[in-house]
C-alpha atoms as a PDB file:
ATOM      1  CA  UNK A   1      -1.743  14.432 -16.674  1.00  0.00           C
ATOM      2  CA  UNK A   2      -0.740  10.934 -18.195  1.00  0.00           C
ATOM      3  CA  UNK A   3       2.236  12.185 -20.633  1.00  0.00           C
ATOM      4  CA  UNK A   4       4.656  10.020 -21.556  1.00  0.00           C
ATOM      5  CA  UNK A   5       8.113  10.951 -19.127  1.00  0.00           C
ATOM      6  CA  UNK A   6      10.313  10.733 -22.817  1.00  0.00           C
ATOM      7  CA  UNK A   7      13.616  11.144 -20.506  1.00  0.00           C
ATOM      8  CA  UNK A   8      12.951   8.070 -18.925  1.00  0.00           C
ATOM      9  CA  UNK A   9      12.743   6.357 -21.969  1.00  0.00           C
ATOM     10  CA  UNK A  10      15.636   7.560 -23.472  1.00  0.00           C
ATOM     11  CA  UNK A  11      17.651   6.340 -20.519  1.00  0.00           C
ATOM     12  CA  UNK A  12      20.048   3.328 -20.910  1.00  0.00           C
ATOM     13  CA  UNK A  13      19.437   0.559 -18.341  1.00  0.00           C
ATOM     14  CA  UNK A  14      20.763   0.719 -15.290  1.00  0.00           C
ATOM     15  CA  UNK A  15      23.571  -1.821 -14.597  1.00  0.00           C
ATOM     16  CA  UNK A  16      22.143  -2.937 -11.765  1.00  0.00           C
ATOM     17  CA  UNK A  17      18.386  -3.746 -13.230  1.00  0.00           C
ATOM     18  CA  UNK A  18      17.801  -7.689 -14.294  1.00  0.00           C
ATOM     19  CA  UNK A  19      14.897  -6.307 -16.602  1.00  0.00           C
ATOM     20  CA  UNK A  20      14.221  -3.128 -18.019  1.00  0.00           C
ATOM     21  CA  UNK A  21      11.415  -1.000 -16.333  1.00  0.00           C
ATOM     22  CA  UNK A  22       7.966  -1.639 -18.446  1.00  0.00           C
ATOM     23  CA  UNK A  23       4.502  -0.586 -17.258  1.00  0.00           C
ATOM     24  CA  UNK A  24       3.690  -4.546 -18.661  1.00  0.00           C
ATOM     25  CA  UNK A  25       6.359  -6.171 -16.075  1.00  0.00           C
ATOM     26  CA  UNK A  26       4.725  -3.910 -12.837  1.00  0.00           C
ATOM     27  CA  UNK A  27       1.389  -5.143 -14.182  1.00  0.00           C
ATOM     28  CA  UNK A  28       2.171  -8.629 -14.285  1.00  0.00           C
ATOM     29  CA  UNK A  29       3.964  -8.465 -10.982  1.00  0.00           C
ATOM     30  CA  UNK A  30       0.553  -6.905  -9.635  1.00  0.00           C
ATOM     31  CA  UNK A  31      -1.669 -10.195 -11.264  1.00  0.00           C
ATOM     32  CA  UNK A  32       0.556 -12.370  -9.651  1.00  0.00           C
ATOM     33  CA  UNK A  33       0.303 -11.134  -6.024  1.00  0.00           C
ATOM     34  CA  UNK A  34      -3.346 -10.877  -6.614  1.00  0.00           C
ATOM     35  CA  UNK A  35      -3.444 -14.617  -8.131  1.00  0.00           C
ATOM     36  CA  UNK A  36      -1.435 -16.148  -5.199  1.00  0.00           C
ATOM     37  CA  UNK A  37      -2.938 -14.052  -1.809  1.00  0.00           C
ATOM     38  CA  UNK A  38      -6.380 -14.643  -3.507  1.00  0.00           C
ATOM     39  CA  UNK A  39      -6.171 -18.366  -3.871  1.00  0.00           C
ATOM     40  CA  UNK A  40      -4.601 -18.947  -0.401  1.00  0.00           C
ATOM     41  CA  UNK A  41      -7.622 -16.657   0.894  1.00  0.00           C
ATOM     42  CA  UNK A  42      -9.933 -18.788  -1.134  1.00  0.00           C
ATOM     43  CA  UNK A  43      -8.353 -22.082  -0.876  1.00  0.00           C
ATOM     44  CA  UNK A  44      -8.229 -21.495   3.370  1.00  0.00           C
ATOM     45  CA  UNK A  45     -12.283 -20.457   3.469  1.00  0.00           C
ATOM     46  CA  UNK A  46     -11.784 -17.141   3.995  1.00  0.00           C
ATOM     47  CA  UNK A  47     -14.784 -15.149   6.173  1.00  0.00           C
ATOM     48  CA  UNK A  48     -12.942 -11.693   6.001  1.00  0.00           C
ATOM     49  CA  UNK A  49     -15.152 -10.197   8.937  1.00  0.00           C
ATOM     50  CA  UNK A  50     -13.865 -12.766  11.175  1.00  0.00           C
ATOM     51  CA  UNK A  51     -10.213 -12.702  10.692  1.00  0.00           C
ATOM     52  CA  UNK A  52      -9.283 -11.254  14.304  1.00  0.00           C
ATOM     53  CA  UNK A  53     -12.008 -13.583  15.851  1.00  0.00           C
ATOM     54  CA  UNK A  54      -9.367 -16.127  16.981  1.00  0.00           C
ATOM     55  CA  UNK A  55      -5.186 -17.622  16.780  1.00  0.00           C
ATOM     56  CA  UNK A  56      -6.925 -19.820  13.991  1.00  0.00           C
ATOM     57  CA  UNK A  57      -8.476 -17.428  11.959  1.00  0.00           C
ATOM     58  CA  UNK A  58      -5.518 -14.919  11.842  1.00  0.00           C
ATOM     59  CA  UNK A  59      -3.047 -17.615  10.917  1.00  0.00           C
ATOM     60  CA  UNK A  60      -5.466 -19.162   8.363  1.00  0.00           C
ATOM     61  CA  UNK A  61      -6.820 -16.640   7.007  1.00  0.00           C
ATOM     62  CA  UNK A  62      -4.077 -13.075   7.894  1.00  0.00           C
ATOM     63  CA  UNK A  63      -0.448 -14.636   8.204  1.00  0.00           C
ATOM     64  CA  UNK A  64      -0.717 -17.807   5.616  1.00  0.00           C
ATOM     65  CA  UNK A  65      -2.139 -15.612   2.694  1.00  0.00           C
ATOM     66  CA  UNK A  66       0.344 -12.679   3.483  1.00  0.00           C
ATOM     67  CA  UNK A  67       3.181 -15.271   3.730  1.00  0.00           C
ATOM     68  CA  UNK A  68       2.467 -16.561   0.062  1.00  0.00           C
ATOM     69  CA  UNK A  69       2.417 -12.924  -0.788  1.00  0.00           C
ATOM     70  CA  UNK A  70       5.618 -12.159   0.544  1.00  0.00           C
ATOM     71  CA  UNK A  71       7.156 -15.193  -1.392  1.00  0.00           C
ATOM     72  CA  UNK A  72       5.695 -13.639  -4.148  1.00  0.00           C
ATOM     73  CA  UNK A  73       6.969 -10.048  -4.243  1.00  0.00           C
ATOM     74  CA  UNK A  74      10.257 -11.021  -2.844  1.00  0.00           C
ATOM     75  CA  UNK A  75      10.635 -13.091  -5.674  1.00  0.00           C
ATOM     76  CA  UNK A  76       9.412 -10.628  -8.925  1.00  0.00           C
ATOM     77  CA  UNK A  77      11.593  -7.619  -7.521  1.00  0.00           C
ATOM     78  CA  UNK A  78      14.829 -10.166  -7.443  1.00  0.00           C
ATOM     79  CA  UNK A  79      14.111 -10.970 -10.713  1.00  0.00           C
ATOM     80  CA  UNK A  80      13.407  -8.051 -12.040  1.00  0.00           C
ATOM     81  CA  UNK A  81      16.405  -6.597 -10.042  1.00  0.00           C
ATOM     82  CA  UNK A  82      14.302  -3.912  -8.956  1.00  0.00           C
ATOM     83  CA  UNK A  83      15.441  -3.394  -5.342  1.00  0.00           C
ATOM     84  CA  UNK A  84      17.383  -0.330  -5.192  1.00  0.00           C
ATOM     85  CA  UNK A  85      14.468   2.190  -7.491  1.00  0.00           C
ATOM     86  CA  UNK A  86      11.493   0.102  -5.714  1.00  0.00           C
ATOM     87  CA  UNK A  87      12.827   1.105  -1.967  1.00  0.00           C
ATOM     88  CA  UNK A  88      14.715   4.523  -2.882  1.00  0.00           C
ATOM     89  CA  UNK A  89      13.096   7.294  -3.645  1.00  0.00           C
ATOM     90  CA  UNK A  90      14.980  10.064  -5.994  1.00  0.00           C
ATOM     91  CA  UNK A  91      13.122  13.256  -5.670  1.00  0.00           C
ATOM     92  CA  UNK A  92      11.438  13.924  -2.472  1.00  0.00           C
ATOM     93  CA  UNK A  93       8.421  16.407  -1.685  1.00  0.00           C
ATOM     94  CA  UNK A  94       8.606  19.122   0.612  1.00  0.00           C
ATOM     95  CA  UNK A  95       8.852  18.223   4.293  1.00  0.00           C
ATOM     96  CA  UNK A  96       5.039  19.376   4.984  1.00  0.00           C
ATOM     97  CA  UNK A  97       3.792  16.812   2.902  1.00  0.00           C
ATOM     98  CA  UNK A  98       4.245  14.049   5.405  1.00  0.00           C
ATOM     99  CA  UNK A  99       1.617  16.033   7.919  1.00  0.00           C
ATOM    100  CA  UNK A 100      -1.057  13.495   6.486  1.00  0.00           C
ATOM    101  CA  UNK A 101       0.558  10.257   6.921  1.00  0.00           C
ATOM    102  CA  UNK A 102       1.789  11.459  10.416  1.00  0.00           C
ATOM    103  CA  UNK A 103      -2.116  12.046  11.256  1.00  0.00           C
ATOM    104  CA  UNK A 104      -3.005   8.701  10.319  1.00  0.00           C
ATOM    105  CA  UNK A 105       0.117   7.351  12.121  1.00  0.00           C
ATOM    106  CA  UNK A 106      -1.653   9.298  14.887  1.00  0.00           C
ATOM    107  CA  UNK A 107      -5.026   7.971  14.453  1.00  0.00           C
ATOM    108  CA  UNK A 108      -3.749   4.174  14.612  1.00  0.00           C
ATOM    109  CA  UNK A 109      -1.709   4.616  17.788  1.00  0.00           C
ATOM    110  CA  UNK A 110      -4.752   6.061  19.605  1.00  0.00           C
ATOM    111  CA  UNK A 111      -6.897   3.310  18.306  1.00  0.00           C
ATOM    112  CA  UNK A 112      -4.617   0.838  19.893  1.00  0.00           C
ATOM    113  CA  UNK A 113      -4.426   3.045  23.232  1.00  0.00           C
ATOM    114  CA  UNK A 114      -8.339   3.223  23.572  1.00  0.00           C
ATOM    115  CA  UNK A 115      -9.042  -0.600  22.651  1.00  0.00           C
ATOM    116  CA  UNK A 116     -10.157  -3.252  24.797  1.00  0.00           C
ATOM    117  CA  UNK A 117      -7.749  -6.082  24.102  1.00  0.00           C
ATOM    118  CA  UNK A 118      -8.915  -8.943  27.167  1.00  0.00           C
ATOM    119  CA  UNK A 119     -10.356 -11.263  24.181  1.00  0.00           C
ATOM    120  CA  UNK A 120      -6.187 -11.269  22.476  1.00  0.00           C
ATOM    121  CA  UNK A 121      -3.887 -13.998  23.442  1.00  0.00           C
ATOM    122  CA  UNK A 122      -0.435 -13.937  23.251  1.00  0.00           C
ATOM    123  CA  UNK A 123      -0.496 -15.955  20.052  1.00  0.00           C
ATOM    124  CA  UNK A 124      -2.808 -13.500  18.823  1.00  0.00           C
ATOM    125  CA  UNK A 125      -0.797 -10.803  19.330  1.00  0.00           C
ATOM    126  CA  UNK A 126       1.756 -12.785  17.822  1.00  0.00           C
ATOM    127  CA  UNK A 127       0.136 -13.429  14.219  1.00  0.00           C
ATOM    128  CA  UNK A 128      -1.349  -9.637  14.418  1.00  0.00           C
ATOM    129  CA  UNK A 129       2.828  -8.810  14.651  1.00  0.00           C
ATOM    130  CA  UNK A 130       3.643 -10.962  11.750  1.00  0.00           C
ATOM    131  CA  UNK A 131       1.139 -10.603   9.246  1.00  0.00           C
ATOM    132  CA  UNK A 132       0.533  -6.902   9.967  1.00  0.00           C
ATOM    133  CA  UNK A 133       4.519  -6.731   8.925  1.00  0.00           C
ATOM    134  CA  UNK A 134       3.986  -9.071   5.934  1.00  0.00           C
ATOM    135  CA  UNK A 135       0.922  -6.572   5.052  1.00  0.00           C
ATOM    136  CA  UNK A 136       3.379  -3.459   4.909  1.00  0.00           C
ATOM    137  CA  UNK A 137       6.094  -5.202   2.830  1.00  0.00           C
ATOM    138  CA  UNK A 138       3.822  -7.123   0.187  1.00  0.00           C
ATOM    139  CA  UNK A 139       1.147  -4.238  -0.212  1.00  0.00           C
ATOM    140  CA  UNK A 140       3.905  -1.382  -0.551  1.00  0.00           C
ATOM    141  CA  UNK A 141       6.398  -3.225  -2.497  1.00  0.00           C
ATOM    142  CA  UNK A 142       3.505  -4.574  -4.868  1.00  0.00           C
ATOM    143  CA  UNK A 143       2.072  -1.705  -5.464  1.00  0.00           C
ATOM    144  CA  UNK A 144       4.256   1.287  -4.605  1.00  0.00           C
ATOM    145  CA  UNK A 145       7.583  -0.574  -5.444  1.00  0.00           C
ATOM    146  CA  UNK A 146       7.804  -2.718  -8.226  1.00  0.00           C
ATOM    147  CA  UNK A 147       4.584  -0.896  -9.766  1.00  0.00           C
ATOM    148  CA  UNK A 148       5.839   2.675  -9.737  1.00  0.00           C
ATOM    149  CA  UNK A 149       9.197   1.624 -10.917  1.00  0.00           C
ATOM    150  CA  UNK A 150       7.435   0.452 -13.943  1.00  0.00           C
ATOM    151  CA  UNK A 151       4.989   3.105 -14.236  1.00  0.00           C
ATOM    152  CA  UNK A 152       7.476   5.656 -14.331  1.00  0.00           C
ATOM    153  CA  UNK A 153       8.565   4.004 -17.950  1.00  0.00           C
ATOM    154  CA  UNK A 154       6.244   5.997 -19.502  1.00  0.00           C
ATOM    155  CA  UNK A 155       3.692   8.025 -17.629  1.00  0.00           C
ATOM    156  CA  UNK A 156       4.414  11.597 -15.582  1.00  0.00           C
ATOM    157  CA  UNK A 157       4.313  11.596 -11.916  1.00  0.00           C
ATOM    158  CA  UNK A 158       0.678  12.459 -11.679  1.00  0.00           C
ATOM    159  CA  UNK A 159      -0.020   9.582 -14.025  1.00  0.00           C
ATOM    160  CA  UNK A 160       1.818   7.357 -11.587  1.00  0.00           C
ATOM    161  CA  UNK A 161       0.229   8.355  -8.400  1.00  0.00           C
ATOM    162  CA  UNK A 162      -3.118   7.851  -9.608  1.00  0.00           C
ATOM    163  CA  UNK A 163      -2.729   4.683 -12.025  1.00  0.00           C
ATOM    164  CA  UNK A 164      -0.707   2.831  -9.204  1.00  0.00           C
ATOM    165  CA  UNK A 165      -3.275   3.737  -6.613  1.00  0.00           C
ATOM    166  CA  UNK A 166      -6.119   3.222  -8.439  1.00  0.00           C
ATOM    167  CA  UNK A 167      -4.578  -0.415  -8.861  1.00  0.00           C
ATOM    168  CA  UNK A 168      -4.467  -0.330  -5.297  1.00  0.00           C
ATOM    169  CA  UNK A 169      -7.886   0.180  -4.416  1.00  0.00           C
ATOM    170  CA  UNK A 170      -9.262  -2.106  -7.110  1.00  0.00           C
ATOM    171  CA  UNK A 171      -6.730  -4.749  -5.369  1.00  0.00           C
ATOM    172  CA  UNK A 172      -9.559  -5.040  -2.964  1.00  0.00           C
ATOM    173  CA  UNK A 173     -12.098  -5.825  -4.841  1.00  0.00           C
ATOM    174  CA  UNK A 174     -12.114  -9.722  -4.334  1.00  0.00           C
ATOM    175  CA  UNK A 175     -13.639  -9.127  -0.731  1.00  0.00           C
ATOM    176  CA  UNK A 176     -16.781  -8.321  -2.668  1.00  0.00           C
ATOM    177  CA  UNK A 177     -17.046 -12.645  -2.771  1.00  0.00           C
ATOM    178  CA  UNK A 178     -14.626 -13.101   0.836  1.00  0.00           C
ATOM    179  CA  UNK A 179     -17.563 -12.381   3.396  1.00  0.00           C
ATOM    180  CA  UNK A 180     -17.655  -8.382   2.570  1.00  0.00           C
ATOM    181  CA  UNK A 181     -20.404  -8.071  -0.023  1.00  0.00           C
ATOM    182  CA  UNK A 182     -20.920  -5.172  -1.689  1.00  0.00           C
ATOM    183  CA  UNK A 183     -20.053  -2.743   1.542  1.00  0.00           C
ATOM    184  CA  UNK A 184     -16.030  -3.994  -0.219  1.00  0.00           C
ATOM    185  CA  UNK A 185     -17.489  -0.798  -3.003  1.00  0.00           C
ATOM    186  CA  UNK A 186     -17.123   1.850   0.125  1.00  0.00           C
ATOM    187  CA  UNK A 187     -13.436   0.051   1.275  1.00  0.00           C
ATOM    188  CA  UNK A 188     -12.383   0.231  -2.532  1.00  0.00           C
ATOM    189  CA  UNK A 189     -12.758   4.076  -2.642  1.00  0.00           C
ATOM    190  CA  UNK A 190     -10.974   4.457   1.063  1.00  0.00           C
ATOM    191  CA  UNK A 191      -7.886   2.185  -0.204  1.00  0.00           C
ATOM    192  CA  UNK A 192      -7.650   4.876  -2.684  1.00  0.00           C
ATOM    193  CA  UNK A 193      -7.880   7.900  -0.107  1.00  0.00           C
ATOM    194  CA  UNK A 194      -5.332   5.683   1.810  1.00  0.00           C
ATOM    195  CA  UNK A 195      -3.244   4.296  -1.122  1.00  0.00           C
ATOM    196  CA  UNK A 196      -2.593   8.364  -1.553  1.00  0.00           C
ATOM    197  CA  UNK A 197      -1.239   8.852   2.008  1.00  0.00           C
ATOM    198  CA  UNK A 198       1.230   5.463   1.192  1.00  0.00           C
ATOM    199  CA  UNK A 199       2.225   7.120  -1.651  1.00  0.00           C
ATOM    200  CA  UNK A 200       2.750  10.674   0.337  1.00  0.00           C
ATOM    201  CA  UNK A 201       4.913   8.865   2.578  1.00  0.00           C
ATOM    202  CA  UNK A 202       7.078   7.604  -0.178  1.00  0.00           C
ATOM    203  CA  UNK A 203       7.849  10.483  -1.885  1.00  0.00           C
ATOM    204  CA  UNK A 204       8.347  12.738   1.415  1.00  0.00           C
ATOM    205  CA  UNK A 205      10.428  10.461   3.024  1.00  0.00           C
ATOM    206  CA  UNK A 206      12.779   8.980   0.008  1.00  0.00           C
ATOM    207  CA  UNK A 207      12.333   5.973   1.217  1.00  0.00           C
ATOM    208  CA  UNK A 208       9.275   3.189   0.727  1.00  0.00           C
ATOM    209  CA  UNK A 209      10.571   1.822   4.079  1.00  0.00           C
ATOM    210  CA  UNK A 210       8.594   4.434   6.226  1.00  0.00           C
ATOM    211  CA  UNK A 211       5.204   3.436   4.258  1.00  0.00           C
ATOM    212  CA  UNK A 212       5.798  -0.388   5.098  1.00  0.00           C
ATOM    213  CA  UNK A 213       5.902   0.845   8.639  1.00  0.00           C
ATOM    214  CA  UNK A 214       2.781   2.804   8.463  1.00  0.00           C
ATOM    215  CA  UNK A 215       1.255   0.528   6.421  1.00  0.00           C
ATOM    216  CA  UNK A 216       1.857  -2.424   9.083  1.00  0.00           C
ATOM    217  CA  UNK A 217       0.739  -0.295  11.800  1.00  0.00           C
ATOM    218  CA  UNK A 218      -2.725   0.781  10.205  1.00  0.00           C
ATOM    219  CA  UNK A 219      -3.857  -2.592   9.357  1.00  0.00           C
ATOM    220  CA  UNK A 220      -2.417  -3.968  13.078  1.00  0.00           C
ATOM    221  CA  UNK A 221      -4.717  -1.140  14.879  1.00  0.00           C
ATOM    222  CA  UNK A 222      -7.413  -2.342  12.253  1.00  0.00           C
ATOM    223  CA  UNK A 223      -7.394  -5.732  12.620  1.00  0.00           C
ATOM    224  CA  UNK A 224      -6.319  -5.964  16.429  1.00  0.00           C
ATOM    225  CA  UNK A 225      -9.460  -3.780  17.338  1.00  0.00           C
ATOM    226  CA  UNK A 226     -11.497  -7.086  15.221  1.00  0.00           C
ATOM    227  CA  UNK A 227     -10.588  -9.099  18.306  1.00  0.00           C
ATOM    228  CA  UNK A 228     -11.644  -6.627  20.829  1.00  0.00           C
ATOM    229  CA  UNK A 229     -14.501  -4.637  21.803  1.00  0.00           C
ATOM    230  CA  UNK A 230     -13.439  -1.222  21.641  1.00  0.00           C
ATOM    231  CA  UNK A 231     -14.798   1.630  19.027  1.00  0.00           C
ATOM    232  CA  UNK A 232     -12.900   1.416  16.059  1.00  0.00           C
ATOM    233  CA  UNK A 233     -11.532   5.017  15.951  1.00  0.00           C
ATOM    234  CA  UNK A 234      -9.337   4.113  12.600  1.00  0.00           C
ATOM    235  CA  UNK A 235     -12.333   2.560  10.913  1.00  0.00           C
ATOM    236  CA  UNK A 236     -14.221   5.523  11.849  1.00  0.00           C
ATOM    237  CA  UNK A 237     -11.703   8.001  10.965  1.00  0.00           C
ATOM    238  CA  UNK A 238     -10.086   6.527   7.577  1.00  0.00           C
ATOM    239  CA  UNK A 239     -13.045   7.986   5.158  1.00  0.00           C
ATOM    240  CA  UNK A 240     -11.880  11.510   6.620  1.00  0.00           C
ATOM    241  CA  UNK A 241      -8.235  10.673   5.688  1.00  0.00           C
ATOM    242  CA  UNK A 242      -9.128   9.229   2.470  1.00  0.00           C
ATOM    243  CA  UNK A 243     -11.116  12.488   1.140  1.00  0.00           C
ATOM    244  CA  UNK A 244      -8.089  14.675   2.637  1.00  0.00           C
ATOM    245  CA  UNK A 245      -5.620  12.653   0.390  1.00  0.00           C
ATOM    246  CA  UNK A 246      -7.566  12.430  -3.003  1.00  0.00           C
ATOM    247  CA  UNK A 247      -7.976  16.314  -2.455  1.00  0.00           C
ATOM    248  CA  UNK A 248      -3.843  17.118  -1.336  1.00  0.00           C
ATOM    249  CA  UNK A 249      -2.264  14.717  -3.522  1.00  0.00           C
ATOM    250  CA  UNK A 250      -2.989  15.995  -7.404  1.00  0.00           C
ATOM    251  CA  UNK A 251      -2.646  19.772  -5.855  1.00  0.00           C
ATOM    252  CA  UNK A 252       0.896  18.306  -4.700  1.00  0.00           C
ATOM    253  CA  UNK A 253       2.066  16.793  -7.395  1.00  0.00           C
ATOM    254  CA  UNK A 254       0.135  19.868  -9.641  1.00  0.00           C
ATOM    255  CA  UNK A 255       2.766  22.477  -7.796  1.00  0.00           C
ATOM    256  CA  UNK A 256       5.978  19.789  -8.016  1.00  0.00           C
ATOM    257  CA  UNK A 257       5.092  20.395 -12.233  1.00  0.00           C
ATOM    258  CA  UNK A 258       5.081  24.107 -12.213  1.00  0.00           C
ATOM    259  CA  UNK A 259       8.074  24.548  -9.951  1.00  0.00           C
ATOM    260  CA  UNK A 260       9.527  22.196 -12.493  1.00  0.00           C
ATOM    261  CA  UNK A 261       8.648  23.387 -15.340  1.00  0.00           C
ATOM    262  CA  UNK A 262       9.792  27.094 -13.921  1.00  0.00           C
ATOM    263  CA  UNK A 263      12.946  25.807 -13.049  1.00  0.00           C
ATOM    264  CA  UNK A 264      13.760  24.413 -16.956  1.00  0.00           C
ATOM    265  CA  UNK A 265      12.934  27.442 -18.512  1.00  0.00           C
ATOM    266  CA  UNK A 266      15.198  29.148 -16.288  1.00  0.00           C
END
């Protein structure tokens, strides 16, 4: 499941890469983001429940910490010189396998159409734009950019999928001390159902750019329906979505190997 990909190895480094893809340069790349949102979160009093209660709490505590981010990520991929693998995508999946991030594209647009939005001001709506943008970029490039570049140094695609998105769900552990408690346990194990659909969209697409968009929109129909008083359809839905993923994605990536491996011995 985990074998080492020996033809990327062997491969000389691409002219246009700073630094050669290592699993120990995505890693680091992942601390940092995690060192610099957390300690804007922590340093800004961060009470994650309330972070669509008000223009002051999402800029405090949604666009600040995602602006750091951004810094951040923008930064490590230019280094690195990481662009071109981090937003392209080389192989794509069959066209079918976008039907799951299209459903939760779904789900997030009719969360937004059924919500009660009186209680958001224009400066609201604003910071929900911005950071919900910042969100797609930092989160995606982080984790499904720069990360599965590097992962794909010297695991198999089934190694990458789950390492990178298990990285992504533990990414959101910290809310266990931000004002989440322990209930962060049950959004850990939905970032990975989620993290799976991100990762979907990738590799159907060719593109990272279309997961950043989804990405964005999920946590704006999240975090807008904080600020009103509306039934979170999203919330409600996501464990659904998340199950459907960690089921589709290894059966995916399980049938990409055998057609593979049929099409080398032939």
């Amino acid at each position: 499941m985990m074998s080492i990909n020996k033809s990327m190895l062997q491969e000389p480094l691409n002219p246009g890469l700073r630094v050669r893809p290592r699993v120990r340069w995505g890693v680091l790349g992942y601390f940092l983001y995690i060192a610099v949102f957390y300690s804007i979160f922590a340093l800004n009093g961060v009470d994650y429940p309330r972070i669509g209660e008000s223009e002051h709490t999402l800029l405090l505590w949604y666009v600040l910490p995602l602006s750091g981010g951004a810094v951040l990520a923008f930064t490590i991929v230019t280094i690195y010189g990481w662009w071109r693998p981090g937003l392209v995508e080389k192989r794509r999946l069959s066209g079918w396998t976008m039907t799951l991030p299209i459903i939760m594209m779904v789900i997030a647009i009719v969360n937004m159409l059924i919500a009660d939005f009186t209680r958001v001001t224009p400066l609201m709506w604003v910071y929900l734009i911005v950071g919900s943008i910042l969100v797609g970029f930092n989160e995606e490039m982080i984790h499904r950019g720069q990360l599965i570049v590097a992962l794909r140094s010297r695991f198999g695609e089934t190694g990458v999928w789950l390492l990178s998105t298990v990285m992504f769900a533990v990414f959101h552990l910290p809310g266990l001390f931000l004002g989440l408690g322990v209930s962060v346990l049950f959004q850990v194990l939905i970032a990975f159902g989620l993290g799976s659909i991100f990762y979907l969209a990738r590799r159907s697409t060719g593109s990272i750019v279309f997961g950043m968009l989804l990405h964005g929109l999920w946590d704006f129909s999240i975090f807008s329906t904080f600020s009103s008083s509306s039934f979170p359809v999203a919330g409600s839905l996501s464990p659904l979505l998340a199950i459907a993923a960690a089921i589709t994605v290894p059966i995916i990536l399980r049938r990409e190997k055998r057609r593979d491996n049929t099409q080398s011995v032939s």
